[in-house]
Protein backbone atom coordinates (compact mmCIF):
# COMPACT_ATOMS: atom_id res chain seq x y z
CA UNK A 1 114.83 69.30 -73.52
CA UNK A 2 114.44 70.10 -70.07
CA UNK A 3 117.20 68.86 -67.06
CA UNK A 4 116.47 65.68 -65.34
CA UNK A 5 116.62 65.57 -61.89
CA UNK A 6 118.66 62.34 -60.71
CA UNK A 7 117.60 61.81 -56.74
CA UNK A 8 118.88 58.84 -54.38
CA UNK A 9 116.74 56.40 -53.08
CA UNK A 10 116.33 57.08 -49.56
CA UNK A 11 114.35 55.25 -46.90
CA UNK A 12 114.54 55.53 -42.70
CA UNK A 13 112.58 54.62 -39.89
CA UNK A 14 111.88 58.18 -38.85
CA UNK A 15 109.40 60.28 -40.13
CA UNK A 16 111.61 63.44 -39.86
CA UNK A 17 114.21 61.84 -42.55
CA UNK A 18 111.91 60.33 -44.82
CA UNK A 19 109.56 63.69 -44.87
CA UNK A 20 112.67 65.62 -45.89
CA UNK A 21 113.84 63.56 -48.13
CA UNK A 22 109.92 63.58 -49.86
CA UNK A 23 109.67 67.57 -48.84
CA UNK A 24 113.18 68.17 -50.99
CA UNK A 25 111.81 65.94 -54.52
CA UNK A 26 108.41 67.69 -54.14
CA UNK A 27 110.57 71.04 -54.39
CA UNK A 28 112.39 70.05 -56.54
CA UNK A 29 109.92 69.76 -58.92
CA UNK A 30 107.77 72.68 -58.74
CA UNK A 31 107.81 75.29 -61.21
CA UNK A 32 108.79 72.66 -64.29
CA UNK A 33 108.34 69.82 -66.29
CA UNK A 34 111.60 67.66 -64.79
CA UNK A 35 112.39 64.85 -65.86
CA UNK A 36 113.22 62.70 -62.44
CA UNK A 37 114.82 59.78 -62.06
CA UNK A 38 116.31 58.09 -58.75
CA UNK A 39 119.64 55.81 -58.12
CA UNK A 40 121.38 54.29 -55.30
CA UNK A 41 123.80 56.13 -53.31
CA UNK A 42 126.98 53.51 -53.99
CA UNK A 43 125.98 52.48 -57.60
CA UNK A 44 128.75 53.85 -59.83
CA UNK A 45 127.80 57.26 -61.30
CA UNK A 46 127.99 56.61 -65.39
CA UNK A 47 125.41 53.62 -63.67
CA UNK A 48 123.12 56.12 -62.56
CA UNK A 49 123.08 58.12 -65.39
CA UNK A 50 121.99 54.98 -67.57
CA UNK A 51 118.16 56.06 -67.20
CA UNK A 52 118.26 59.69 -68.20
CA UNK A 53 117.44 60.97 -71.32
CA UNK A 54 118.06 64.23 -70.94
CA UNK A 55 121.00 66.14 -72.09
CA UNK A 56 121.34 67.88 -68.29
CA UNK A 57 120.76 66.42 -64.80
CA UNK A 58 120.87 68.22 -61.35
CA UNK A 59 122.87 65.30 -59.22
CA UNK A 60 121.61 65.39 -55.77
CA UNK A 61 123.41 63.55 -53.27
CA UNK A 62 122.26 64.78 -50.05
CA UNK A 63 118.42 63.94 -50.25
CA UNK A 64 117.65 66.70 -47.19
CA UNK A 65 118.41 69.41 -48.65
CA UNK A 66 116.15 72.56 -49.43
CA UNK A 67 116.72 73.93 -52.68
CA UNK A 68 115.33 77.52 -54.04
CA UNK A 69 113.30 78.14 -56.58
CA UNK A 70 114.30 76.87 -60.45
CA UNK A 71 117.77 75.68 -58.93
CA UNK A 72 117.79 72.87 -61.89
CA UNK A 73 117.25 75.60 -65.23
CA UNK A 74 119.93 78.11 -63.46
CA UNK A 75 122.47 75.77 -63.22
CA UNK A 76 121.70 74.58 -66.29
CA UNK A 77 122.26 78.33 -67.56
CA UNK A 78 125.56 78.67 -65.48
CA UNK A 79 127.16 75.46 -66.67
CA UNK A 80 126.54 76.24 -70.62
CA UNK A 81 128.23 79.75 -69.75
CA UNK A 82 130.91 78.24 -68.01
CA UNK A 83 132.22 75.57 -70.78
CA UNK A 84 135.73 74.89 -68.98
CA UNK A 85 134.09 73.12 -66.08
CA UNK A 86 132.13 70.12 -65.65
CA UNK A 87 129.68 71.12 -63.49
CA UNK A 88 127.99 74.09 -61.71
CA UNK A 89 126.94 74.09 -57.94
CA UNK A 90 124.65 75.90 -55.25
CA UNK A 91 126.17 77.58 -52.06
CA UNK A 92 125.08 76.30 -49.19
CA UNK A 93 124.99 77.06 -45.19
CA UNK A 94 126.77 73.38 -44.57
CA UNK A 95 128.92 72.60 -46.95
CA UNK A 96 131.82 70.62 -46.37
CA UNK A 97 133.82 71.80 -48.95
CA UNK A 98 134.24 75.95 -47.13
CA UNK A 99 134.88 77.43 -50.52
CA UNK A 100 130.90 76.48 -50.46
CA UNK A 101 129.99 77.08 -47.57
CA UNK A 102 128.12 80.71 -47.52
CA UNK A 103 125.94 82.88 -44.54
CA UNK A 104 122.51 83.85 -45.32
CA UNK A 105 120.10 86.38 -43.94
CA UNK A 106 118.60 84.53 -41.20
CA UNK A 107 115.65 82.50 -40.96
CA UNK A 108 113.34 79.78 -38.82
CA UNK A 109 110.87 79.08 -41.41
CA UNK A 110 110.50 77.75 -44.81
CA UNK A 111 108.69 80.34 -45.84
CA UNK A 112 111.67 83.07 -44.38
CA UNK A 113 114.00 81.12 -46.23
CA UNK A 114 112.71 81.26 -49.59
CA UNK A 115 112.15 85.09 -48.69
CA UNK A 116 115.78 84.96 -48.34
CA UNK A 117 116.83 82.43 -51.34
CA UNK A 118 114.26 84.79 -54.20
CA UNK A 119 116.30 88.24 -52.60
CA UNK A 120 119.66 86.17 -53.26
CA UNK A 121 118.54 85.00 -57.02
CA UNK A 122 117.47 88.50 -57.65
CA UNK A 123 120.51 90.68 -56.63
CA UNK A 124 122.56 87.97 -59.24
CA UNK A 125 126.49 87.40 -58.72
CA UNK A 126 129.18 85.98 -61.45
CA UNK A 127 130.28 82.20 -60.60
CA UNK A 128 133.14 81.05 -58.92
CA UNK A 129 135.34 78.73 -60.84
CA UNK A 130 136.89 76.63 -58.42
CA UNK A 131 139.20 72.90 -57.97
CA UNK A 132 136.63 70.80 -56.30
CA UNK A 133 138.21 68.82 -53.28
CA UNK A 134 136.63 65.07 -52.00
CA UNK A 135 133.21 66.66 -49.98
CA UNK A 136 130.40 65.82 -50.80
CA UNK A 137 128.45 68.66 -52.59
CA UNK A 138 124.77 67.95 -51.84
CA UNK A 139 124.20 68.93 -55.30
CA UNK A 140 125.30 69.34 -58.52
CA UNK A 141 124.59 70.11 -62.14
CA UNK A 142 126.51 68.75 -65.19
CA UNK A 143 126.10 67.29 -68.53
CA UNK A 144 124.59 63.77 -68.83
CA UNK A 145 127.14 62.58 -71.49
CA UNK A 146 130.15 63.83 -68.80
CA UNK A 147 128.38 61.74 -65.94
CA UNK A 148 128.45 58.74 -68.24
CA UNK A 149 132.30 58.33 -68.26
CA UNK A 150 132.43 58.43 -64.35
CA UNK A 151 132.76 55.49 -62.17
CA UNK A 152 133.08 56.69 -58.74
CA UNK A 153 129.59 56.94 -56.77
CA UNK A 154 127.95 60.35 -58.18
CA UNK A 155 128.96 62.48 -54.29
CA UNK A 156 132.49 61.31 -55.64
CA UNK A 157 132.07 62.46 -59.19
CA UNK A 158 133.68 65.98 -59.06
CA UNK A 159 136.90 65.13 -57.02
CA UNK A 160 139.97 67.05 -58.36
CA UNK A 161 138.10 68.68 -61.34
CA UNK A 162 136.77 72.52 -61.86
CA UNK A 163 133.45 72.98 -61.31
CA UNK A 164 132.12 76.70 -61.18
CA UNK A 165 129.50 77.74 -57.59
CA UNK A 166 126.48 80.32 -58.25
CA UNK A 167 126.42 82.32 -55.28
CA UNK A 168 122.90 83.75 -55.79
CA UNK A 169 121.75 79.91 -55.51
CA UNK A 170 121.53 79.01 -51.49
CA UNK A 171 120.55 74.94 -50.94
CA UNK A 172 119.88 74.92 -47.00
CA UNK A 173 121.70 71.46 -45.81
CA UNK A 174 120.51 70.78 -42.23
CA UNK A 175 123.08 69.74 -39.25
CA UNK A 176 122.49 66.35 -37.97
CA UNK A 177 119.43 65.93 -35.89
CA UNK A 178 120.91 63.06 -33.95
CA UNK A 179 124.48 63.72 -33.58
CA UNK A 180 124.36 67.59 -32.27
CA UNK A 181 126.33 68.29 -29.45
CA UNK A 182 124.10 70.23 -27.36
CA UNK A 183 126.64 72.51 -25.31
CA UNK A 184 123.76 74.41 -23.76
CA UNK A 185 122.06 71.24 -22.53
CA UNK A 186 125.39 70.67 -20.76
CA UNK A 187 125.53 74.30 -19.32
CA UNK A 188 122.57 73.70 -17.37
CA UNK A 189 123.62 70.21 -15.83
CA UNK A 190 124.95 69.90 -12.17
CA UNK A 191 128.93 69.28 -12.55
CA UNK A 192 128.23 66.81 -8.98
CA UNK A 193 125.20 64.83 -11.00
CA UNK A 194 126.21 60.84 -10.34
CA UNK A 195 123.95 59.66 -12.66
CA UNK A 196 121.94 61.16 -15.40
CA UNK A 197 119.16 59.04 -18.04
CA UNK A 198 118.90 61.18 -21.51
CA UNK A 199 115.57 60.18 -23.15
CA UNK A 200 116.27 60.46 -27.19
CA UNK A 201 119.70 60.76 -26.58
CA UNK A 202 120.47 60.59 -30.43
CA UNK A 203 124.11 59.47 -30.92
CA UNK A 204 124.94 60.63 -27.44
CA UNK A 205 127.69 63.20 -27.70
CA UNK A 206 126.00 64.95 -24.36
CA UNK A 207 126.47 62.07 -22.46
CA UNK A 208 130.00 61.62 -23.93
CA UNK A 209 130.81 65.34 -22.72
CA UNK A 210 129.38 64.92 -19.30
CA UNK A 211 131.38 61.89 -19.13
CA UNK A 212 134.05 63.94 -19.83
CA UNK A 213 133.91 66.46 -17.67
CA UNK A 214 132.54 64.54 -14.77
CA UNK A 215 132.62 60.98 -13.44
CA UNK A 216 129.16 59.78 -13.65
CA UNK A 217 126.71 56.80 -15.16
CA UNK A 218 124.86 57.86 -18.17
CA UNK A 219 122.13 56.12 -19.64
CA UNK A 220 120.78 57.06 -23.29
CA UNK A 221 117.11 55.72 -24.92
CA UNK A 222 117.20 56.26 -28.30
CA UNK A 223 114.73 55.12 -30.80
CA UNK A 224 116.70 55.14 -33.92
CA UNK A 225 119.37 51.44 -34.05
CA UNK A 226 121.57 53.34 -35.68
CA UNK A 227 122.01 56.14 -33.63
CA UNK A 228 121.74 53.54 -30.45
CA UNK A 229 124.80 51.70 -32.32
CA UNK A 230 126.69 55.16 -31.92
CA UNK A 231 125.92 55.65 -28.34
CA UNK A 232 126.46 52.45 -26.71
CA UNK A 233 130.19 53.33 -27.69
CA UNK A 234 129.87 56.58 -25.67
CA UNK A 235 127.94 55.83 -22.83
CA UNK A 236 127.41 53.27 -20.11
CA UNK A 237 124.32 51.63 -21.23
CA UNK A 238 121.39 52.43 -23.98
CA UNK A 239 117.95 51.24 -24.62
CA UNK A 240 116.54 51.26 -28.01
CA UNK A 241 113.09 51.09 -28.28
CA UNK A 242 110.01 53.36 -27.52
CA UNK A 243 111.20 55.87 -24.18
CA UNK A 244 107.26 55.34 -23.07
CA UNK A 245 107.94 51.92 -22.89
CA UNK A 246 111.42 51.72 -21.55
CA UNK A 247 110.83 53.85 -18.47
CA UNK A 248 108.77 50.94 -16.81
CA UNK A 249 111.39 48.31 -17.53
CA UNK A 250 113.88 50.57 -15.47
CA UNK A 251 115.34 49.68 -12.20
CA UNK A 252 117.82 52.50 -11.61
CA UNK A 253 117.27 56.23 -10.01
CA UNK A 254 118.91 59.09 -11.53
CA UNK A 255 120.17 62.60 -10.27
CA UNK A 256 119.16 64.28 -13.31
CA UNK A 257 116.89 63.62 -16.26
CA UNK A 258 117.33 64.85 -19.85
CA UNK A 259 115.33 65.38 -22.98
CA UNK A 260 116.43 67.78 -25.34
CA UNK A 261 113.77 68.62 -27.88
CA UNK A 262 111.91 65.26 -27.52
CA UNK A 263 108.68 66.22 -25.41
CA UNK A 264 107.08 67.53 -28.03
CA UNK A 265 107.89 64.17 -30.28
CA UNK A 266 105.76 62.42 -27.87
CA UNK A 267 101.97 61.56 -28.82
CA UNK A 268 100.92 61.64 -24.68
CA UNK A 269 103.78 63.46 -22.75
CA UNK A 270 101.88 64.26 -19.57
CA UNK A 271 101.52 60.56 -18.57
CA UNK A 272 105.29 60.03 -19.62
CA UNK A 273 106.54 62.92 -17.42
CA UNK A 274 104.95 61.35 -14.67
CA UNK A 275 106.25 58.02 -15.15
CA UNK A 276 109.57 59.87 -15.65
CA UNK A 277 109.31 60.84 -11.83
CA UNK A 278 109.62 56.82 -11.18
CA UNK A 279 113.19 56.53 -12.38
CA UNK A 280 113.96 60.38 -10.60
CA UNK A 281 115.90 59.88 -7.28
CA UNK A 282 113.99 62.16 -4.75
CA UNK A 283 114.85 65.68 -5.31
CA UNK A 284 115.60 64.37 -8.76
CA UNK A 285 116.08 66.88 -11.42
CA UNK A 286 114.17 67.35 -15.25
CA UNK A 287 116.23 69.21 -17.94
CA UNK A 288 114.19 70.24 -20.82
CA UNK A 289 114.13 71.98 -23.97
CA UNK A 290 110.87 72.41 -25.44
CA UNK A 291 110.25 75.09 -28.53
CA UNK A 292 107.97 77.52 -28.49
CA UNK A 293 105.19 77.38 -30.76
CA UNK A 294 103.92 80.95 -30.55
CA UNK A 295 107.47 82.17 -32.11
CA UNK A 296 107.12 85.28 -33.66
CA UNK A 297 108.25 83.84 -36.89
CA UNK A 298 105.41 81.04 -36.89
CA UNK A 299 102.35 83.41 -36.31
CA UNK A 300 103.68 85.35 -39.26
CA UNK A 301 103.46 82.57 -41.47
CA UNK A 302 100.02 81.64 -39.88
CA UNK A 303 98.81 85.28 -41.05
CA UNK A 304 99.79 84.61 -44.94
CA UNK A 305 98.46 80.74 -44.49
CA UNK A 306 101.47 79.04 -44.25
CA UNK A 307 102.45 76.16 -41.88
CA UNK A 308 105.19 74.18 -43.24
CA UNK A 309 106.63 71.16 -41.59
CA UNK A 310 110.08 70.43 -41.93
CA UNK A 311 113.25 68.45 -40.79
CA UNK A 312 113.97 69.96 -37.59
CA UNK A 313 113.10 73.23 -35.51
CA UNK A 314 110.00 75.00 -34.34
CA UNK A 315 107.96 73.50 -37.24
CA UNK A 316 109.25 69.71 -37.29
CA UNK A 317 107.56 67.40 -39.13
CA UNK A 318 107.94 65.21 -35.81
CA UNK A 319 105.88 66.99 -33.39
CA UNK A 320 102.85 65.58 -32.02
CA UNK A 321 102.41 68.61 -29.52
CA UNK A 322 103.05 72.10 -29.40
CA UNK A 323 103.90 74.25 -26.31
CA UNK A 324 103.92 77.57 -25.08
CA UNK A 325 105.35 78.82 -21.51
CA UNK A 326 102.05 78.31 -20.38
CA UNK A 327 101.29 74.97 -21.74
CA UNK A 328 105.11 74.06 -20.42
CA UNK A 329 104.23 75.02 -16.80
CA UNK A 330 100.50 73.39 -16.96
CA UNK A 331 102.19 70.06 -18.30
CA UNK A 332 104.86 69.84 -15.78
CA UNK A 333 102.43 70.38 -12.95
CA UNK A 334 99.69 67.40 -14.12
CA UNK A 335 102.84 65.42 -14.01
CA UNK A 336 103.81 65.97 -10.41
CA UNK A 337 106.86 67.92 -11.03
CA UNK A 338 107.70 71.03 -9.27
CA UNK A 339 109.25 73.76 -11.92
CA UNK A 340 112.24 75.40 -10.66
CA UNK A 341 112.60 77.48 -13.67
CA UNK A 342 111.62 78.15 -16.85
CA UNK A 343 113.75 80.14 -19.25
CA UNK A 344 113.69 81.75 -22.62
CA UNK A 345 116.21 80.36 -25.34
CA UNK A 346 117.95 82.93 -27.57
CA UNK A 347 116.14 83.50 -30.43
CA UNK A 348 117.48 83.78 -34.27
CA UNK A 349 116.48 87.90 -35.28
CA UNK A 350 114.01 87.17 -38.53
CA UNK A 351 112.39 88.99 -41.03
CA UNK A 352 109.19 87.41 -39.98
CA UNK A 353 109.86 87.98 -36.32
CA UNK A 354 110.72 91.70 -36.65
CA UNK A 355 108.11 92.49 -39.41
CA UNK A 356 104.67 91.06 -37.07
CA UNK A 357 106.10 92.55 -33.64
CA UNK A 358 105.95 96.03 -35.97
CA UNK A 359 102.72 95.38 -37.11
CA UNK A 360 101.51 94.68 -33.79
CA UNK A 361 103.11 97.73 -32.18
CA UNK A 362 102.00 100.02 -35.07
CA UNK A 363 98.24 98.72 -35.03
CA UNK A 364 98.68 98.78 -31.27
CA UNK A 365 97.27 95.39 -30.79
CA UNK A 366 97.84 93.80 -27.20
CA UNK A 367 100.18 91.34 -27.52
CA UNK A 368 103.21 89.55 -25.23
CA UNK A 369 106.57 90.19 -26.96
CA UNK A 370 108.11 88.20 -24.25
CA UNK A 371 105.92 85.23 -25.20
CA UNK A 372 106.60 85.96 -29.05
CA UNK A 373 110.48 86.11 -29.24
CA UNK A 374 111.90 82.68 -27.61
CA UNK A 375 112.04 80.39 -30.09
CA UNK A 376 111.98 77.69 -26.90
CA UNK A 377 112.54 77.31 -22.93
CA UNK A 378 115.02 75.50 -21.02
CA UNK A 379 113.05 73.75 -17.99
CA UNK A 380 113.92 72.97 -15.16
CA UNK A 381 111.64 70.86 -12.54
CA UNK A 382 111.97 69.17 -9.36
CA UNK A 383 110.93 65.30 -8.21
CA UNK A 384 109.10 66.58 -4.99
């Protein structure tokens, strides 16, 4: 009988969660006849294991993960080689546990990552037997029988026991979209700035570092209640609610305006720039990050027909608008801002990136390289 597949039930307001979460089960079942079966994240875990019938089940506890190809049948292969421990594991790039945690080749793209995950599964390595500590270990593998006898909540399940890690099996876990710390936001913000508004400010941990380092009034919008929850412990005030319909219920001006990685979220951000430069004291500045759609690493997968949407980066499933330095510099300037600068954001070095700037230099097509390697800009504009 083939492995089940036993998923939590996941649910959120965003789209970005709940596509990942339905991007990770549709993986999960390609390339198989899995049996799949879903459970809630608290329920006991011999509870959750009540509704599957077969004799092996890939535990996932982290619903946004991206798994490799036929993760579930080499696990299953590990484990029955490996008959001291209970269960066998993927390595991953952000694992809590660090005897998981392992580097890949780099990559921007679904498509560059399962480049990278089918090299891994080819070259092979022996498992690790190792004492599992508390983390939570996105996903596992085990017998259903063991799973049966355990009562703890199935991320719990393998706490203090042997389990045995397959490093040729990466699981990509993403960071958390609302809770980054964006140092390089903070970089490019005036260390004099009074007061500063951060559209999508997420959980706010910029505006609790430029509290921090300076004395000033930050403001957050945020979307997400949960996130907004977070932040109103951080920072001096925080909307929830829709930023395009916030702006005109504020009063205040503000030295500096933030959105990091949020324009592009936005179905009409022309008219909202502009109503930005309401709430902009005069001489007001806009800090932007904005990602660069004409990334190397995307026109290569637009050559072999792929476009895949996913949690977060150049590709999220979030974006209503894409942008390129030009489109940047024409948006900015229907909105009444004046740019002061516009520059390129370090860029991750690809196999997709490096293999179409070849091709382009070999078949000595015109191109811009400068225009192809940023995978984003950092703006910065001007209320005139």
């Amino acid at each position: 009988m083939s492995p089940a597949v036993l998923f939590p039930r996941f649910d959120h307001p965003a789209i970005e969660e709940r596509y990942a979460s339905w991007q990770s089960q549709t993986l999960l079942r390609t390339g198989g006849d899995i049996e799949f079966a879903t459970y809630d994240a608290e329920e006991p875990a011999s509870l959750a294991a009540g509704g599957v019938e077969s004799d092996h089940v890939l535990v996932v506890t982290d619903p946004l993960l991206l798994p490799p190809a036929k993760l579930v049948m080499r696990l299953r292969e590990l484990l029955v080689h490996t008959p001291s421990v209970v269960a066998a594991l993927p390595v991953s790039n952000e694992a809590e546990n660090p005897v998981q945690r392992r580097a890949a080749a780099p990559y921007l793209t679904l498509r560059e990552l399962q480049q990278v995950t089918a090299e891994l599964q080819s070259r092979g390595a022996d498992g690790e037997v190792v004492k599992w500590d508390g983390a939570d270990p996105a996903a596992y593998l085990c017998r259903t029988s063991w799973l049966e006898t355990i009562d703890d909540p199935p991320r719990h399940a393998l706490a203090g026991r042997e389990v045995v890690l397959s490093p040729a099996d990466y699981v990509h876990r993403w960071s958390s979209l609302r809770g980054q710390t964006r140092i390089d936001l903070l970089e490019r913000i005036a260390p004099d700035a009074k007061s500063i508004l951060e559209f999508g400010c997420g959980e706010a941990p910029l505006g609790a570092a430029l509290k921090q380092r300076q004395k000033c009034r930050v403001v957050g919008i945020e979307i997400d209640p949960k996130a907004a929850a977070v932040a109103r412990k951080r920072i001096d005030d925080v909307y929830c609610g829709d930023a395009r319909e916030i702006v005109a219920l504020i009063k205040e001006k503000f030295d500096w305006i933030i959105g990091g990685d949020i324009v592009e979220h936005i179905d009409e951000p022309w008219s909202f720039l502009a109503d930005l430069r309401k709430v902009a004291a005069p001489g007001g500045r806009l800090l932007l990050s904005i990602p660069n759609i004409a990334h190397a690493a995307v026109v290569s997968d637009l050559l072999r027909g792929r476009f895949d949407y996913v949690y977060m980066g150049l590709t999220c499933v979030g974006h209503l608008r894409f942008f390129t330095k030009r489109t940047i510099e024409e948006m900015l300037s229907i909105a009444g801002w004046t740019v002061v600068e516009i520059a390129p954001q370090e860029t991750v070095v690809t196999r997709g990136r490096e293999e179409l700037l070849a091709a382009l230099a070999t078949a000595r097509i015109p191109h811009s390289k400068e225009d192809l390697v940023p995978a984003g800009y950092y703006v910065v504009a001007r209320n005139a």
